[in-house]
N, C-alpha and C. Protein backbone atom coordinates (compact mmCIF):
# COMPACT_ATOMS: atom_id res chain seq x y z
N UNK A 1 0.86 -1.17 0.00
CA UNK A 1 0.00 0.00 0.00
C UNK A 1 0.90 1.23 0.00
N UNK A 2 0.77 1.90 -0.63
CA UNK A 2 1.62 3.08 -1.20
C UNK A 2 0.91 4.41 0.35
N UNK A 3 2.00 4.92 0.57
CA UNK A 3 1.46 6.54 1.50
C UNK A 3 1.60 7.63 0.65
N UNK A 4 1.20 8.74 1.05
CA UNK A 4 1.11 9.68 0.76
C UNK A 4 2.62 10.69 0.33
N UNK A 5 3.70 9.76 1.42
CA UNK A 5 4.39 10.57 1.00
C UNK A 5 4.85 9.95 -0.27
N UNK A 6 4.84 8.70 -0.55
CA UNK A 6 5.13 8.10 -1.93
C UNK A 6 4.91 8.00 -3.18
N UNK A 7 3.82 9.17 -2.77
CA UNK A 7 3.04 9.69 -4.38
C UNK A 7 3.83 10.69 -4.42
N UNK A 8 3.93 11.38 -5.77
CA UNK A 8 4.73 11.97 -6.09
C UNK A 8 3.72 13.56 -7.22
N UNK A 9 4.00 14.84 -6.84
CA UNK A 9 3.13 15.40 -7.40
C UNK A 9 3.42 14.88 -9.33
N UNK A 10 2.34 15.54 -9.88
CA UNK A 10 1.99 15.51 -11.58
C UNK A 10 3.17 16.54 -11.97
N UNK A 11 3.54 17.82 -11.64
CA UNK A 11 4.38 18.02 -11.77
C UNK A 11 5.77 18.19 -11.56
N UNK A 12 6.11 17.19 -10.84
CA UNK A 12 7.58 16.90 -10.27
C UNK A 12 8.07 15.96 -10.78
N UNK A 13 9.24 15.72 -11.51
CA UNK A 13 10.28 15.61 -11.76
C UNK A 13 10.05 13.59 -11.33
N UNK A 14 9.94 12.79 -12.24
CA UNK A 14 10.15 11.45 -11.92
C UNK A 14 11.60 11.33 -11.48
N UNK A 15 11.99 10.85 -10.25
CA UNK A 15 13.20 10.58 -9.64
C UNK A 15 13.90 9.21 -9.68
N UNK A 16 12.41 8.33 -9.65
CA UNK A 16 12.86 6.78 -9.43
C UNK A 16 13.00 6.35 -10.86
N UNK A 17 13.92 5.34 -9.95
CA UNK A 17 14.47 4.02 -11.41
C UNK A 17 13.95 3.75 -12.27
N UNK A 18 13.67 3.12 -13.30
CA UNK A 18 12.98 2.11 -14.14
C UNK A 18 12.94 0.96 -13.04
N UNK A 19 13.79 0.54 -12.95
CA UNK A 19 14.23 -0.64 -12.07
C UNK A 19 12.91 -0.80 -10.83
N UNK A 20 12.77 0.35 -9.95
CA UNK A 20 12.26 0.99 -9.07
C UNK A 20 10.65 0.62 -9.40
N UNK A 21 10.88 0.90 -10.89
CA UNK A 21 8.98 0.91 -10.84
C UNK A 21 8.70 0.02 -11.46
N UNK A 22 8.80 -1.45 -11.59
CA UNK A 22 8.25 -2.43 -11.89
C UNK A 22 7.27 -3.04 -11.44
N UNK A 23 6.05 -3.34 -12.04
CA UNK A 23 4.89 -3.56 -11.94
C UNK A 23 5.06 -5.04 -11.51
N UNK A 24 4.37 -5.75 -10.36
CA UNK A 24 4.16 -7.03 -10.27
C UNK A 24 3.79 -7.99 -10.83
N UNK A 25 3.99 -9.13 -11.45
CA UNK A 25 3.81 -9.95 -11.89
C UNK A 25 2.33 -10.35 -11.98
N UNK A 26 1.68 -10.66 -10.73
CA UNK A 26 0.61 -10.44 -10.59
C UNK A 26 -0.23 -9.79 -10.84
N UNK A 27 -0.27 -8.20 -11.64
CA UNK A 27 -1.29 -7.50 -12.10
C UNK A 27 -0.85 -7.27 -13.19
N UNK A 28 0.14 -7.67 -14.05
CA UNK A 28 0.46 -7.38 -15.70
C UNK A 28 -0.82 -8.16 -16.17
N UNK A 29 -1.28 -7.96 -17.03
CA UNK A 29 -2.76 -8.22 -17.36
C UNK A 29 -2.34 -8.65 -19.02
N UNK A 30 -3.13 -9.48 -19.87
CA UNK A 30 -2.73 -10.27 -20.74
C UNK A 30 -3.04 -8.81 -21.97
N UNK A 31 -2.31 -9.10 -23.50
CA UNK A 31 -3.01 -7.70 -24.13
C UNK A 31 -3.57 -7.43 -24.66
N UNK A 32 -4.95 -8.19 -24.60
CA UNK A 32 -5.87 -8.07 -25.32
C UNK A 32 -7.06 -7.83 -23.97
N UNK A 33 -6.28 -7.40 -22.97
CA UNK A 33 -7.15 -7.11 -21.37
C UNK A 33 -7.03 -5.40 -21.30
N UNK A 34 -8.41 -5.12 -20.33
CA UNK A 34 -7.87 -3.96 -19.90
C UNK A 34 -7.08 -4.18 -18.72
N UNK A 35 -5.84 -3.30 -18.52
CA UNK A 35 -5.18 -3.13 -17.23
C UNK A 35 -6.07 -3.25 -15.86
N UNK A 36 -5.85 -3.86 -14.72
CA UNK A 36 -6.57 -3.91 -13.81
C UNK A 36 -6.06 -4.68 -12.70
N UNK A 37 -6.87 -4.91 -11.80
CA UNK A 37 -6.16 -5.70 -10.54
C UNK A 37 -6.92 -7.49 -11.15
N UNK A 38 -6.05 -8.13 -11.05
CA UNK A 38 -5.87 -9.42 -11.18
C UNK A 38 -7.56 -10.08 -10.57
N UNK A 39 -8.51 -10.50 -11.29
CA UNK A 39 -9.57 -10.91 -10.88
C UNK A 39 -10.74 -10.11 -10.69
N UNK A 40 -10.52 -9.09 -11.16
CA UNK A 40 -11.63 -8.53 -11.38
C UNK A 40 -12.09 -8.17 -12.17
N UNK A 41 -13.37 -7.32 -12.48
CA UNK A 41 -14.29 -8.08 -13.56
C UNK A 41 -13.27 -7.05 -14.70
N UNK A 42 -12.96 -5.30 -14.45
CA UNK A 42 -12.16 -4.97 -15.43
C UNK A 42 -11.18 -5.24 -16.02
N UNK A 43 -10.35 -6.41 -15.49
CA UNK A 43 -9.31 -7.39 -15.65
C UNK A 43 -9.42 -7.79 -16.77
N UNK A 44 -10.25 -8.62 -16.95
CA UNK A 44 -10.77 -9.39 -17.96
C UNK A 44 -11.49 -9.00 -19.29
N UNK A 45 -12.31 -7.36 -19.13
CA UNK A 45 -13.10 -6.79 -20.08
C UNK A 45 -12.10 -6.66 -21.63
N UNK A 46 -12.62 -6.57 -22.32
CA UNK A 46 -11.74 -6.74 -23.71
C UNK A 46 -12.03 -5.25 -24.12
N UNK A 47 -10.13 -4.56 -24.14
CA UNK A 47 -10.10 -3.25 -24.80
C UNK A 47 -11.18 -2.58 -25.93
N UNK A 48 -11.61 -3.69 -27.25
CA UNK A 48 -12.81 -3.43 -27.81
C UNK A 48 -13.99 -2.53 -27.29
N UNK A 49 -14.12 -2.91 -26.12
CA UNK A 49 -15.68 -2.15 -25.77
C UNK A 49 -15.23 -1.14 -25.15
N UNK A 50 -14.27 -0.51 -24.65
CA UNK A 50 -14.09 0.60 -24.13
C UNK A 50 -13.83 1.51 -25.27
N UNK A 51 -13.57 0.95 -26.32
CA UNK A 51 -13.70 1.91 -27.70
C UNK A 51 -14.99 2.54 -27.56
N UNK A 52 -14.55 3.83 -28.35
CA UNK A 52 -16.14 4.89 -29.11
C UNK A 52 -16.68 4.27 -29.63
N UNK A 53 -17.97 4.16 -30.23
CA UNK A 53 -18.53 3.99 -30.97
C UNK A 53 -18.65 5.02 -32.47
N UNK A 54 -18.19 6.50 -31.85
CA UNK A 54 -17.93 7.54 -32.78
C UNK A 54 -16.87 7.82 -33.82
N UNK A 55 -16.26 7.16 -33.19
CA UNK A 55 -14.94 7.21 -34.19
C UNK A 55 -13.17 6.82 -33.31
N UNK A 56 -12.27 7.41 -33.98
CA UNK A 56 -11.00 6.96 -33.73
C UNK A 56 -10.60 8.06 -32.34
N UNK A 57 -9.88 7.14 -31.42
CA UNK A 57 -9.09 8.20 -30.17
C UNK A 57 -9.09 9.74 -30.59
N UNK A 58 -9.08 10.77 -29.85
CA UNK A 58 -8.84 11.80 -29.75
C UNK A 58 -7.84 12.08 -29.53
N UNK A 59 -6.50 12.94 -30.17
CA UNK A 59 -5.30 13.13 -29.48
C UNK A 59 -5.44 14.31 -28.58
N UNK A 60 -4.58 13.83 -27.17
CA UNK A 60 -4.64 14.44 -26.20
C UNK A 60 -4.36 16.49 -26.53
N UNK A 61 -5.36 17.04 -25.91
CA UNK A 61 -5.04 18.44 -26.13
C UNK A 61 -5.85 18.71 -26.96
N UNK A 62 -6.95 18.23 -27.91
CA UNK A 62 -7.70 18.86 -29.10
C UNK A 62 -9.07 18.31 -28.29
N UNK A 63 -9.93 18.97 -28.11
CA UNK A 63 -11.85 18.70 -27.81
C UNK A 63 -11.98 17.35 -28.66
N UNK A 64 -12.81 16.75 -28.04
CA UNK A 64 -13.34 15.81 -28.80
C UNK A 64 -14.47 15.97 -30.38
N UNK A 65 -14.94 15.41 -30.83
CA UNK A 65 -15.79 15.54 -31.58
C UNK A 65 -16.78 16.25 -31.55
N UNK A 66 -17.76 17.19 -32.19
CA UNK A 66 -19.16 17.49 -31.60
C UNK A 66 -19.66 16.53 -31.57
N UNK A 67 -20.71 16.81 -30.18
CA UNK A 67 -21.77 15.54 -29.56
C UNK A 67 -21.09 14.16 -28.86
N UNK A 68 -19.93 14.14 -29.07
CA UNK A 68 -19.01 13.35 -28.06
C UNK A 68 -18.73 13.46 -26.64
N UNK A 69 -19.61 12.50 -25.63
CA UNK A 69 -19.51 13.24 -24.13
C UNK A 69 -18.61 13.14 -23.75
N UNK A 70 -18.42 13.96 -22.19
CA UNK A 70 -17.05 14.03 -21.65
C UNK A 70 -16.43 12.51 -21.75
N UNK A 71 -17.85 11.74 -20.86
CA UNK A 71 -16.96 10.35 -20.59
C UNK A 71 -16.25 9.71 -21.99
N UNK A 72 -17.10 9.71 -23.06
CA UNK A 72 -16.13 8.92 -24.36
C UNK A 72 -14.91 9.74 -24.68
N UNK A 73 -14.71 11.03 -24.17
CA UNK A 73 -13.64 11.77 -24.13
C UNK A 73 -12.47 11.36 -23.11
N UNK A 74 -12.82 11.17 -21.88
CA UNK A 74 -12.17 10.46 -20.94
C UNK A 74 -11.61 8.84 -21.33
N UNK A 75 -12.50 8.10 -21.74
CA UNK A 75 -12.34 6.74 -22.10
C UNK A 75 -11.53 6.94 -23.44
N UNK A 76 -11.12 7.81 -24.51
CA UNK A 76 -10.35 7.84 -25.39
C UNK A 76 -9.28 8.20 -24.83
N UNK A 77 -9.21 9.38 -23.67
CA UNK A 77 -7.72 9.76 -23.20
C UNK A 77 -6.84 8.49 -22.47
N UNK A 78 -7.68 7.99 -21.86
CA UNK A 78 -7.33 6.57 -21.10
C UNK A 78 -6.73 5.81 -21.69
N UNK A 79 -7.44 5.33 -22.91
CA UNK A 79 -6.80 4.67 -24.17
C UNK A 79 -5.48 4.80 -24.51
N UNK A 80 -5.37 6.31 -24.59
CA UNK A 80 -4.13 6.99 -25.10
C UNK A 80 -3.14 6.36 -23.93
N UNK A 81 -3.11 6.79 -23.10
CA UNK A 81 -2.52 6.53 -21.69
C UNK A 81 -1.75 4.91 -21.26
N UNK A 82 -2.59 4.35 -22.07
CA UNK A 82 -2.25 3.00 -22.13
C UNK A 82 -1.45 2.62 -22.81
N UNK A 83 -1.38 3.29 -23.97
CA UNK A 83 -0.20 2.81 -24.74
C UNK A 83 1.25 3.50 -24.16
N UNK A 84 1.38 4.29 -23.37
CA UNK A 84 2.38 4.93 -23.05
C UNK A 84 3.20 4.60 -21.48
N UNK A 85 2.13 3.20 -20.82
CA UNK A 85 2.68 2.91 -19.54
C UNK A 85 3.87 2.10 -19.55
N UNK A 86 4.00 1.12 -20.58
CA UNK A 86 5.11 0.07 -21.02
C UNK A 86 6.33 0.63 -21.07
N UNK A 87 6.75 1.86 -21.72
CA UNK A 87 7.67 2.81 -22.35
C UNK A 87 7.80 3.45 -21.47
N UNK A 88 7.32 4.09 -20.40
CA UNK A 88 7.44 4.80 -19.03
C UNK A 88 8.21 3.71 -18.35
N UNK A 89 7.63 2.67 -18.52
CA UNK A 89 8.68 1.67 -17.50
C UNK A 89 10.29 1.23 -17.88
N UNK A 90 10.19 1.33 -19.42
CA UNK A 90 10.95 1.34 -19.88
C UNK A 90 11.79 1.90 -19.55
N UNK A 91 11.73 3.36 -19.51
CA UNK A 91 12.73 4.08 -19.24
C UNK A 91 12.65 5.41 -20.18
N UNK A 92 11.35 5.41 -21.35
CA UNK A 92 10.97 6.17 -21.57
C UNK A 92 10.74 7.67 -21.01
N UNK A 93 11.66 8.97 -21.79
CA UNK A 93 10.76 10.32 -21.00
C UNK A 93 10.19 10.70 -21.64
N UNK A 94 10.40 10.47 -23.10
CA UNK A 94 8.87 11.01 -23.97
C UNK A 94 7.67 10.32 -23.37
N UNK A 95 7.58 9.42 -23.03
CA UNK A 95 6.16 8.58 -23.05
C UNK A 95 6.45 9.18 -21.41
N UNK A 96 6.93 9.32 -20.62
CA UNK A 96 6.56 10.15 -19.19
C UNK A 96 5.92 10.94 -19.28
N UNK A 97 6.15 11.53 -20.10
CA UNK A 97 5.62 13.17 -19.97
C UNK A 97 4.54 13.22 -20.98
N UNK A 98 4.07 12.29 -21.86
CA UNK A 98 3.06 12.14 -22.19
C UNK A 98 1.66 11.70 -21.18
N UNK A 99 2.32 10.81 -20.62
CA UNK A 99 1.58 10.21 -19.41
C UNK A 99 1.09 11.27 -18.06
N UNK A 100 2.07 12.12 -18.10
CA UNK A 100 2.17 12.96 -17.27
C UNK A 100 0.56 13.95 -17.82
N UNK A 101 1.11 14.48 -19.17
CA UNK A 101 0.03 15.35 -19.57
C UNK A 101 -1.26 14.65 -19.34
N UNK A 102 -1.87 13.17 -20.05
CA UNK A 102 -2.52 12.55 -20.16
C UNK A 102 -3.37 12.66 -18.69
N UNK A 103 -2.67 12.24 -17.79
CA UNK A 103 -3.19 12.46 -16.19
C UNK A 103 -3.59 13.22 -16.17
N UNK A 104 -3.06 14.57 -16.59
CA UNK A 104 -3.67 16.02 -16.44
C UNK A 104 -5.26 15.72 -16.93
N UNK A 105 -5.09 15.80 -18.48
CA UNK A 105 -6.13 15.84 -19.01
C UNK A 105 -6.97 15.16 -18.40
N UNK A 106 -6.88 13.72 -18.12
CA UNK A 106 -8.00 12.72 -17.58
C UNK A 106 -8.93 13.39 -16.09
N UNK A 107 -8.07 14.14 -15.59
CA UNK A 107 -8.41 14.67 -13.89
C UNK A 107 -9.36 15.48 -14.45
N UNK A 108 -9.00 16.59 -15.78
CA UNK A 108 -10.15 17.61 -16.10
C UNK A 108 -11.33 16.58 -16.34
N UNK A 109 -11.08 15.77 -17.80
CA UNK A 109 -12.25 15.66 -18.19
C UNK A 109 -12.81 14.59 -17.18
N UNK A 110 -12.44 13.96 -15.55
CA UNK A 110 -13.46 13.25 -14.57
C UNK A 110 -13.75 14.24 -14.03
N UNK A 111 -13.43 16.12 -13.71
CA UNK A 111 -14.31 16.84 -13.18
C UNK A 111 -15.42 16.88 -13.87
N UNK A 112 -15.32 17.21 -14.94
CA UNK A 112 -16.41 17.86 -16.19
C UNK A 112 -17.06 16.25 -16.37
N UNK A 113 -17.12 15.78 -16.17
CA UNK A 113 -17.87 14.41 -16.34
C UNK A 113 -18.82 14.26 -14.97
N UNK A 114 -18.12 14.62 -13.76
CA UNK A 114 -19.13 14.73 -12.60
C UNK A 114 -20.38 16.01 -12.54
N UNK A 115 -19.48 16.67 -13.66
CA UNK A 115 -20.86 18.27 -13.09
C UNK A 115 -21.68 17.84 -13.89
N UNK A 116 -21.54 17.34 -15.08
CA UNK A 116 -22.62 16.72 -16.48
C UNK A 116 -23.22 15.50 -15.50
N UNK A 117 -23.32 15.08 -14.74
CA UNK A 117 -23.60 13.87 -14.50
C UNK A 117 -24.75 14.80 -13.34
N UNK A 118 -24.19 15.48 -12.25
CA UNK A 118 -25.06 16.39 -11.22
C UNK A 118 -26.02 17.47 -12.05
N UNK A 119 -25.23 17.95 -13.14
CA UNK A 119 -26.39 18.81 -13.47
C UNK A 119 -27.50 17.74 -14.48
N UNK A 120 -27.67 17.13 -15.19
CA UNK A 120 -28.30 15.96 -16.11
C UNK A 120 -29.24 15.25 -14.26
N UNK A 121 -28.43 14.97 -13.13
CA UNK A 121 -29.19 14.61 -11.99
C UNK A 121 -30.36 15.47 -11.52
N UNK A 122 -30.28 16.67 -11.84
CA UNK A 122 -30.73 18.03 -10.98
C UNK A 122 -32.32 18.25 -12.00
N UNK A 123 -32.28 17.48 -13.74
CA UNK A 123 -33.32 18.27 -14.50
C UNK A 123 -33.97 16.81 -14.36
């Protein structure tokens, strides 16, 4: 279980190893899986359905489509995000700091996904 002081802010400076951040054996997830904790039901869901139905990923930094909601906006950034965790471990800093941005973005569009969700609650 990770503390608080072991998180590390979004914008600070990755310090640790490659070495350092190796993912357990136990939750590398097969790749045709979504990423997840080992046995549960997102574990197992097949990347396919977390696709749009609207069309192709959004690259990070441009609005989504018109009529594209936040969440398929979120679930495309996610997408993105995924391809860039392997290469972070790697030892990757392009794909860091992609990841880095990506986080960003994802934090906006789960605010803007909660007020659409409270205000859509409220009518």
């Amino acid at each position: 279980m990770m503390m608080d002081d072991d998180i590390q802010a979004v914008d600070s400076p990755v310090t640790a190893s490659p070495a350092g951040m190796m993912i357990p054996s136990d939750v590398i997830s097969s790749p045709g899986s979504f990423p997840g904790v080992v046995g549960s039901p997102a574990a197992s869901f097949p990347r396919q359905h977390l696709q749009t139905q609207s069309g192709p990923a959004v690259p990070p930094g441009l609005p989504g489509p018109p009529g594209q909601s936040k969440y398929a906006q979120l679930l495309a950034v996610i997408e993105e995000m995924g391809k860039d965790i392997r290469p972070t471990y790697a030892g990757s800093k392009s794909s860091a700091e992609r990841l880095k941005r990506g986080i960003v973005h994802a934090r906006i569009l789960v605010r803007e996904c909660l007020m659409e969700t409270e205000r859509s609650a409220r009518q």
